[in-house]
Protein backbone atom coordinates (compact mmCIF):
# COMPACT_ATOMS: atom_id res chain seq x y z
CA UNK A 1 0.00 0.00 0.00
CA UNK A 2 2.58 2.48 0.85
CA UNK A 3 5.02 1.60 -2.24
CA UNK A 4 1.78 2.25 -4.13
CA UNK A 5 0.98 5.56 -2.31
CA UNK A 6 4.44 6.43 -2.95
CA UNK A 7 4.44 6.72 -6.75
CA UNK A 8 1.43 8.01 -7.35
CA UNK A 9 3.03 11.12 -5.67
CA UNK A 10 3.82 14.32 -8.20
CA UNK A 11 7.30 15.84 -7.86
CA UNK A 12 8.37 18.90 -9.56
CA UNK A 13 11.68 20.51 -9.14
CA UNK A 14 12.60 23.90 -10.53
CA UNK A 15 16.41 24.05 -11.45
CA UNK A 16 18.44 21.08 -13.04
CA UNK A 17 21.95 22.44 -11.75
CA UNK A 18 24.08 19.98 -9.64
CA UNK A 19 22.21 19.81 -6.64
CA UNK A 20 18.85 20.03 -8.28
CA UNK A 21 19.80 17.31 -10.72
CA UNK A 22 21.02 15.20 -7.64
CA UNK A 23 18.19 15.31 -5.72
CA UNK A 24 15.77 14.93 -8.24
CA UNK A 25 17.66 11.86 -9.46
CA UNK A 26 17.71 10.27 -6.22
CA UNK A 27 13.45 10.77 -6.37
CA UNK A 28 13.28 9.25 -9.45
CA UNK A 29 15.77 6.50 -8.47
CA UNK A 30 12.82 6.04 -5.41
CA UNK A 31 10.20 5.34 -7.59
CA UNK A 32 8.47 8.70 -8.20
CA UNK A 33 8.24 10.53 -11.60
CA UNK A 34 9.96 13.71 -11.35
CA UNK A 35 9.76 16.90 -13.64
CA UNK A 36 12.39 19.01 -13.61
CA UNK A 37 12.46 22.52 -15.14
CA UNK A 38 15.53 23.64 -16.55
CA UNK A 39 16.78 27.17 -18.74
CA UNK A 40 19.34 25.53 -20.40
CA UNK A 41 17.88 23.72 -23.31
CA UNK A 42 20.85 21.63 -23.79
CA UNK A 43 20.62 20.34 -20.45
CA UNK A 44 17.08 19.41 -21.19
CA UNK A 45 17.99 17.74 -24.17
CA UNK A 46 20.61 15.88 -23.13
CA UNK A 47 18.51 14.73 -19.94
CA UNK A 48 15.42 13.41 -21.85
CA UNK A 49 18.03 12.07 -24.57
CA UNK A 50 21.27 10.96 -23.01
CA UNK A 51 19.94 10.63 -19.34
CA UNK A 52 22.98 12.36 -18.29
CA UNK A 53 23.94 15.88 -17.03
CA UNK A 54 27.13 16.66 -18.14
CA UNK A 55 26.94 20.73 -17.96
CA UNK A 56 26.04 20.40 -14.36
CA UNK A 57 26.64 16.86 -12.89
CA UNK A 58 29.44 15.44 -15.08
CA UNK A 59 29.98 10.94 -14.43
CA UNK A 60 26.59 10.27 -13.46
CA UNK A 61 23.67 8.39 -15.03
CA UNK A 62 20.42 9.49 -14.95
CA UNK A 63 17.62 7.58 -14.10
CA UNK A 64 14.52 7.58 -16.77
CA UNK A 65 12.09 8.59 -14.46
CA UNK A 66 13.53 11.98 -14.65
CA UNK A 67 12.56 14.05 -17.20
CA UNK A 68 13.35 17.79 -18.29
CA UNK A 69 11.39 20.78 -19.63
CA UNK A 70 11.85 24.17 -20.59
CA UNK A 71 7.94 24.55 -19.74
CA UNK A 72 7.86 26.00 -15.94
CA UNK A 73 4.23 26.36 -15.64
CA UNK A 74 3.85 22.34 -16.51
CA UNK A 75 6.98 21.89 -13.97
CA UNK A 76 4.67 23.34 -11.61
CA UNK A 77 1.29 22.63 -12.21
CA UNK A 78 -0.76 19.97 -10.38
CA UNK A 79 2.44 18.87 -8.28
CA UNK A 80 2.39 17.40 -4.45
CA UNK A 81 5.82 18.75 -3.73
CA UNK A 82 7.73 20.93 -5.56
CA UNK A 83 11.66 21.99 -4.82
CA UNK A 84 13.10 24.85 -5.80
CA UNK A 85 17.46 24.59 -6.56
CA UNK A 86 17.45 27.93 -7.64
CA UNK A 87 20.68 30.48 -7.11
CA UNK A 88 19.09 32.76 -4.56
CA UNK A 89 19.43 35.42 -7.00
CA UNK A 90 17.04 33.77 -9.71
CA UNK A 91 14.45 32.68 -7.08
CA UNK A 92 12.04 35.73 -7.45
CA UNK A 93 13.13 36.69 -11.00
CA UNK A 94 11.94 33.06 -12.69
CA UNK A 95 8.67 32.45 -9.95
CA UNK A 96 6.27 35.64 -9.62
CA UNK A 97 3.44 34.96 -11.09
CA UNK A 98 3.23 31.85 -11.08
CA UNK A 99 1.43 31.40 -7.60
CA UNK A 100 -1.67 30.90 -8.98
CA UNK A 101 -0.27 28.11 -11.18
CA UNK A 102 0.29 25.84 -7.97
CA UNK A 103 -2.07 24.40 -5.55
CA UNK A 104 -2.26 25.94 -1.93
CA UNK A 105 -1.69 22.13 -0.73
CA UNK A 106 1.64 22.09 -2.32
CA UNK A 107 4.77 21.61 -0.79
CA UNK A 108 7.40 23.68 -1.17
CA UNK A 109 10.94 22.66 -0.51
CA UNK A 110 13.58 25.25 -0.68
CA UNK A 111 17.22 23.88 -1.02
CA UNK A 112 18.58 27.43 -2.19
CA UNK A 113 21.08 28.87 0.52
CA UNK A 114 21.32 32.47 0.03
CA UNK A 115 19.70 35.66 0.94
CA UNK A 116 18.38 38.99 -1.05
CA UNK A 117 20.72 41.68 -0.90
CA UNK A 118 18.35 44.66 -1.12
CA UNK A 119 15.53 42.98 0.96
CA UNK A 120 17.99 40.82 3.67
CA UNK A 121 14.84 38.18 2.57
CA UNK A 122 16.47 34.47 2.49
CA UNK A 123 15.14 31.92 0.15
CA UNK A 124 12.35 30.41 2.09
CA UNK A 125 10.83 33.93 2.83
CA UNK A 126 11.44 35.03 -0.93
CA UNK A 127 9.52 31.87 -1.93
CA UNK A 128 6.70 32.97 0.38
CA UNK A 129 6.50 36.18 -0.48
CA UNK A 130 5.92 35.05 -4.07
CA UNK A 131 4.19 32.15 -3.83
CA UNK A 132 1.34 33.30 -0.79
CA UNK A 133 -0.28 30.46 1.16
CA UNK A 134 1.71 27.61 0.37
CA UNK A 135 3.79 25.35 2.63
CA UNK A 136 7.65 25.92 2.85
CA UNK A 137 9.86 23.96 4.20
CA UNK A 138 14.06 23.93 4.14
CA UNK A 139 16.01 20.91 3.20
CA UNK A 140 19.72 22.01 4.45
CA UNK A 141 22.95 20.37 6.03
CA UNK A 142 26.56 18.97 4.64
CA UNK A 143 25.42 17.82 0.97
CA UNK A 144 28.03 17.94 -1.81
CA UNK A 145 25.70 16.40 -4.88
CA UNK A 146 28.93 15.16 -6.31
CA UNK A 147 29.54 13.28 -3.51
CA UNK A 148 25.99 11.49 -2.33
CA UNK A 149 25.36 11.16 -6.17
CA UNK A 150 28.08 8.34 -6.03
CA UNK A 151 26.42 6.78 -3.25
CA UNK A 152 28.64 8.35 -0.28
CA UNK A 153 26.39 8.48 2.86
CA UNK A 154 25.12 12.15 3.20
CA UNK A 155 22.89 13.61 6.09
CA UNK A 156 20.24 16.11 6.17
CA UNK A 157 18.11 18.57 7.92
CA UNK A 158 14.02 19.01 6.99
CA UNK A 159 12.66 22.23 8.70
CA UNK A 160 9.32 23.08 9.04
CA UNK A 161 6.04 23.86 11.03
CA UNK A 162 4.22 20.34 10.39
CA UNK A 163 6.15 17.28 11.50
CA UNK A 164 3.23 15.25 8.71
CA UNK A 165 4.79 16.94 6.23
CA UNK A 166 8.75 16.51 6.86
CA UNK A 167 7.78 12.92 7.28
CA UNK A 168 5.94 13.09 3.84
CA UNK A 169 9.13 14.54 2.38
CA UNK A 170 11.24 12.38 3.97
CA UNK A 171 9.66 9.27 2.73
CA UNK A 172 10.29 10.74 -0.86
CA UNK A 173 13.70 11.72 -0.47
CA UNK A 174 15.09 8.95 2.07
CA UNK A 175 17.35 6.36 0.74
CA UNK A 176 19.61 3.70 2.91
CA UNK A 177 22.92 6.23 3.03
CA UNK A 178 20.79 9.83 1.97
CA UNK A 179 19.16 10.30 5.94
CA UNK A 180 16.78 13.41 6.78
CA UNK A 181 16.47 14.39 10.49
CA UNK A 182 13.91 16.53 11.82
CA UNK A 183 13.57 20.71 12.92
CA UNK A 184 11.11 23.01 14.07
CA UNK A 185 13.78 25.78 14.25
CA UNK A 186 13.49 27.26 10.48
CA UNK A 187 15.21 30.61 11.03
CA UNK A 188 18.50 28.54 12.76
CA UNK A 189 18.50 25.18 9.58
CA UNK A 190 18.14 28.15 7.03
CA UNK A 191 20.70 31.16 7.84
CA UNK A 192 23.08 28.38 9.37
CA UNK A 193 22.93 26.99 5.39
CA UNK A 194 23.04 30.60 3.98
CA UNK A 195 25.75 32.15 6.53
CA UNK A 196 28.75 28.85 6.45
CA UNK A 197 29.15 30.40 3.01
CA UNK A 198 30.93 33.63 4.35
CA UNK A 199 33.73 31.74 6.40
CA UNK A 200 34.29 28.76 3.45
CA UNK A 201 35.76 31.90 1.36
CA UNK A 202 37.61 32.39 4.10
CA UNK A 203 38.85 29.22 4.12
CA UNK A 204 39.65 29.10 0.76
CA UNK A 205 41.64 32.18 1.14
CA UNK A 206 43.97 30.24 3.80
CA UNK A 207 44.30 27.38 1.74
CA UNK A 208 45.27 29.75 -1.31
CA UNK A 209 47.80 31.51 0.51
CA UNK A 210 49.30 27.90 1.15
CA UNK A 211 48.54 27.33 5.09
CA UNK A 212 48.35 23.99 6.23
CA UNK A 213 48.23 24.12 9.51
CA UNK A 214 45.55 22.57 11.07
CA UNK A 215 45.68 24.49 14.81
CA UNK A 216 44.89 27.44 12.93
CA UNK A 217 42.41 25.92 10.36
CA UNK A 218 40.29 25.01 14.00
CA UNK A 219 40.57 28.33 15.55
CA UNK A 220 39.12 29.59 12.81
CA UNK A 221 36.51 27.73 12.17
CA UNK A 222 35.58 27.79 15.88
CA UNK A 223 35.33 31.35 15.57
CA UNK A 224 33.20 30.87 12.33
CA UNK A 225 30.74 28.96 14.79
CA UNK A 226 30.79 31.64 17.12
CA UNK A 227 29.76 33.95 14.59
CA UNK A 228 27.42 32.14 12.93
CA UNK A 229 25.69 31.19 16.58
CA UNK A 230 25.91 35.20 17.69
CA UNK A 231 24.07 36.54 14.58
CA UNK A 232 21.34 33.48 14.41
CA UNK A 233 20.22 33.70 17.98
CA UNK A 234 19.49 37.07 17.46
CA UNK A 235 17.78 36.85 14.45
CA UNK A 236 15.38 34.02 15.98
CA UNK A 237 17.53 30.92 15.42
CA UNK A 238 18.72 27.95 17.90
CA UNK A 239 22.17 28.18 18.87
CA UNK A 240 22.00 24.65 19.23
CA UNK A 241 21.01 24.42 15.55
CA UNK A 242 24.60 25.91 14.65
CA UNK A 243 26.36 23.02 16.10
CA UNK A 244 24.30 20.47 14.16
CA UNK A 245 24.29 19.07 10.86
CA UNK A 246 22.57 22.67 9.10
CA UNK A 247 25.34 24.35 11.02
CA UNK A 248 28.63 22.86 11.72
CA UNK A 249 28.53 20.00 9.39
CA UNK A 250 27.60 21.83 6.18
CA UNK A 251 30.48 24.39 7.18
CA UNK A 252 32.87 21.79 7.64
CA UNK A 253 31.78 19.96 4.52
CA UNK A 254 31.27 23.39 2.24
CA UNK A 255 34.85 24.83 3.00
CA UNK A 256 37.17 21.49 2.75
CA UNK A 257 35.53 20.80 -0.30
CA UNK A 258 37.12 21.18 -3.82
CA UNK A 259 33.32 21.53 -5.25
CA UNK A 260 32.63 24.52 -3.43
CA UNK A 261 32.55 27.98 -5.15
CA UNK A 262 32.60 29.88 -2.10
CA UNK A 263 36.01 28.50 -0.88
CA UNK A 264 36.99 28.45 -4.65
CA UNK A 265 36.79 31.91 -4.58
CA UNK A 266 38.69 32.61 -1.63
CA UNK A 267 41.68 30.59 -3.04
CA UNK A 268 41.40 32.62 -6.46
CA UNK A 269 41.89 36.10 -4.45
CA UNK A 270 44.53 35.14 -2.23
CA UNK A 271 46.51 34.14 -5.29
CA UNK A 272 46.43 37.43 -6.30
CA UNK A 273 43.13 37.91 -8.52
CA UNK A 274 40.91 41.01 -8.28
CA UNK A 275 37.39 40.31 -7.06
CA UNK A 276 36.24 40.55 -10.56
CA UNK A 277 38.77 38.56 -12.36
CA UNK A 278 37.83 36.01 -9.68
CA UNK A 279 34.66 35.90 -10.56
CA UNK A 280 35.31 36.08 -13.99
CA UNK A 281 37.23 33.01 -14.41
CA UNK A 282 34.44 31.09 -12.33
CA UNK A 283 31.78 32.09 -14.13
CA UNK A 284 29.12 32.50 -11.20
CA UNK A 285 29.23 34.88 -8.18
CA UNK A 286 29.12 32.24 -5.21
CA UNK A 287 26.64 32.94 -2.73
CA UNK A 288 28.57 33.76 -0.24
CA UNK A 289 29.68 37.07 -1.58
CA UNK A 290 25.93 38.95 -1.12
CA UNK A 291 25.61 36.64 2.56
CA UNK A 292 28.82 38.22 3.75
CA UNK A 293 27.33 41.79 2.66
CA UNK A 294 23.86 41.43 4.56
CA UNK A 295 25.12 39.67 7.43
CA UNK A 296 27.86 42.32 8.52
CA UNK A 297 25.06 44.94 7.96
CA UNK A 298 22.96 42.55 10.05
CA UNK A 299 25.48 42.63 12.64
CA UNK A 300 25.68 46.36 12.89
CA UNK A 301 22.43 47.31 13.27
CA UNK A 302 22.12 44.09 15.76
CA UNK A 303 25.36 45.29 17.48
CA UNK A 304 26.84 41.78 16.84
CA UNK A 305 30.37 41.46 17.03
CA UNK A 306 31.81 39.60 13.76
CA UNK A 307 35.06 40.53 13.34
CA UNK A 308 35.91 37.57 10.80
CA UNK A 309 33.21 38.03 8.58
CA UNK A 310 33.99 41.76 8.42
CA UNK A 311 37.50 40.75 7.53
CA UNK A 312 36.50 38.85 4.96
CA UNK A 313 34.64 41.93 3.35
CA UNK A 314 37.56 43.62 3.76
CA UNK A 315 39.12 41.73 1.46
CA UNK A 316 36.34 41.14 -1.08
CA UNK A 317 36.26 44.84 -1.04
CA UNK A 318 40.15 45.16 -1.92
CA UNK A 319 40.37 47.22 1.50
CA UNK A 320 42.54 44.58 2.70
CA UNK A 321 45.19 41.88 1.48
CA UNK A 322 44.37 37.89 1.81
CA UNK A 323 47.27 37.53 3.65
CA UNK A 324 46.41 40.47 6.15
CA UNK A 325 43.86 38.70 6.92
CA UNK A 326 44.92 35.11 7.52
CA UNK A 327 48.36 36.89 9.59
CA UNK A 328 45.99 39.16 11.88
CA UNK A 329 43.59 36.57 12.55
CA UNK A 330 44.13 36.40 16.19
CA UNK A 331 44.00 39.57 16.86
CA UNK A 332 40.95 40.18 14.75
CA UNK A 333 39.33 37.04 15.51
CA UNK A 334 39.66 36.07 18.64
């Protein structure tokens, strides 16, 4: 009965990119037909085609029950759950409008990690701004796609109000080594995923300037914590939340990874690069640049001490060099 239950579920997901690619192909691997809308049309192509993603999620097969459109309003329409794996950035851009175009007993589950710039709104509050009197709900936590698309055990976070419903997504995303645990605290899952950003460019400015040492690697990522707990608990969060998987294990797992754009970045500028010939030879802007910029304004007018994070502006900002940084960290820092 349940197996049954299970696939006649409706799964949409807006944004074939690598994590949006992964975690739609582990729901289609599950059992469930899954829709995916995508703006590349050679990544839809090659997805209905080839059942591969090359562009986005290069050495991994595809299964068939995944399929691809350039068609968002049949992405979205008549859909149980829909994600979104947008860039922050995109999230209001491609989706107002098109409230009316999903049911009000739709769930929404937001796996973007970043924040508005001009409106300090993160993803899940963009989503409900747009999409009025629908259920959100975060899926966050330590989850290179690369990495649990091989079949590496990954674990999770589902926030949200109703505990029915993150068992209901659960039970579509679950698989023996791809675990979900359980949150109520939505602010604390969701700016821990948006703000571990900041200090993996920070990171990846330490390993760029060659540092291997791993007493200072800890002290600053302790610090990072400390941050990252200061600002949340203000802002409504869980300092226990920090220390969790949304918190501490996607920062560990986001800045000693060699996927990661954020701590990409970092190691571009303290090789010497400009900010924009950084991000020109990446060819996105990581989310972490526009999370460091709200959260140090958030800290201001919160009067919350982040003296890394600000450093790290610093040197975004060309006010200061990498190395500055990474030489006056305790004195900064701690």
């Amino acid at each position: 009965m349940q197996e049954r239950g299970r696939r006649k579920m409706k799964i949409g997901i807006v944004g074939l990119g690598n994590m949006g690619t992964a975690i739609a192909n582990i729901i289609a691997k599950n059992g469930y037909e899954v829709l995916g809308w995508e703006y590349f049309k050679e990544v839809v192509e090659e997805i209905n085609i080839e059942h591969k993603n090359t562009k986005f999620l290069p050495g991994i097969d595809l299964n068939p029950n995944l399929k691809a459109t350039g068609d968002l309003e049949q992405t979205l329409k008549d859909k149980d759950v829909i994600l979104i794996a947008l860039p922050s950035v995109f999230i209001r851009k491609v989706l107002t409008g098109y409230g009316a175009k999903i049911r009000n007993e739709t769930v929404i589950v937001n796996l973007s990690k970043g924040v508005e710039e001009d409106s300090c709104f993160t993803a899940s509050k963009v989503l409900k701004d747009i999409l009025p009197y629908k259920e959100v709900i975060i899926l966050s936590g330590p989850s290179i796609a690369n990495e649990f698309s091989e079949g590496f055990p990954c674990g999770v976070v589902l926030a949200g109000e109703n505990k029915e419903t993150l068992y209901k997504i659960a039970q579509v995303i679950e698989t023996p080594v791809f675990r979900t645990r359980f949150s109520n605290d939505i602010v604390g899952v969701e700016w821990s995923g948006i703000l571990k950003n900041i200090y993996a460019i920070g990171l990846g400015l330490i390993g760029g300037a060659g540092i291997e040492s791993i007493n200072f690697k800890s002290a600053f990522l302790t610090r990072a914590i400390e941050e990252m707990a200061d600002l949340i608990e203000v802002l409504g969060g869980q300092r226990r939340t920090v220390y969790y998987l949304a918190g501490l294990g996607d920062l560990i797992a986001t800045s000693l990874s060699g996927h990661s754009h954020n701590r990409k970045l970092g190691e571009l500028l303290s090789k010497g690069l400009s900010f924009e010939q950084a991000q020109k030879k990446m060819g996105v802007l990581p989310e972490g640049v526009k999370t460091l910029k709200v959260a140090v304004y958030l800290a201001e007018k919160y009067h919350i001490h982040m003296p890394v994070a600000r450093g790290i502006l610093n040197v975004i900002e060309g006010k200061m060099e990498p190395l500055s940084l990474v030489k006056n960290f305790m004195q900064i820092g701690v």
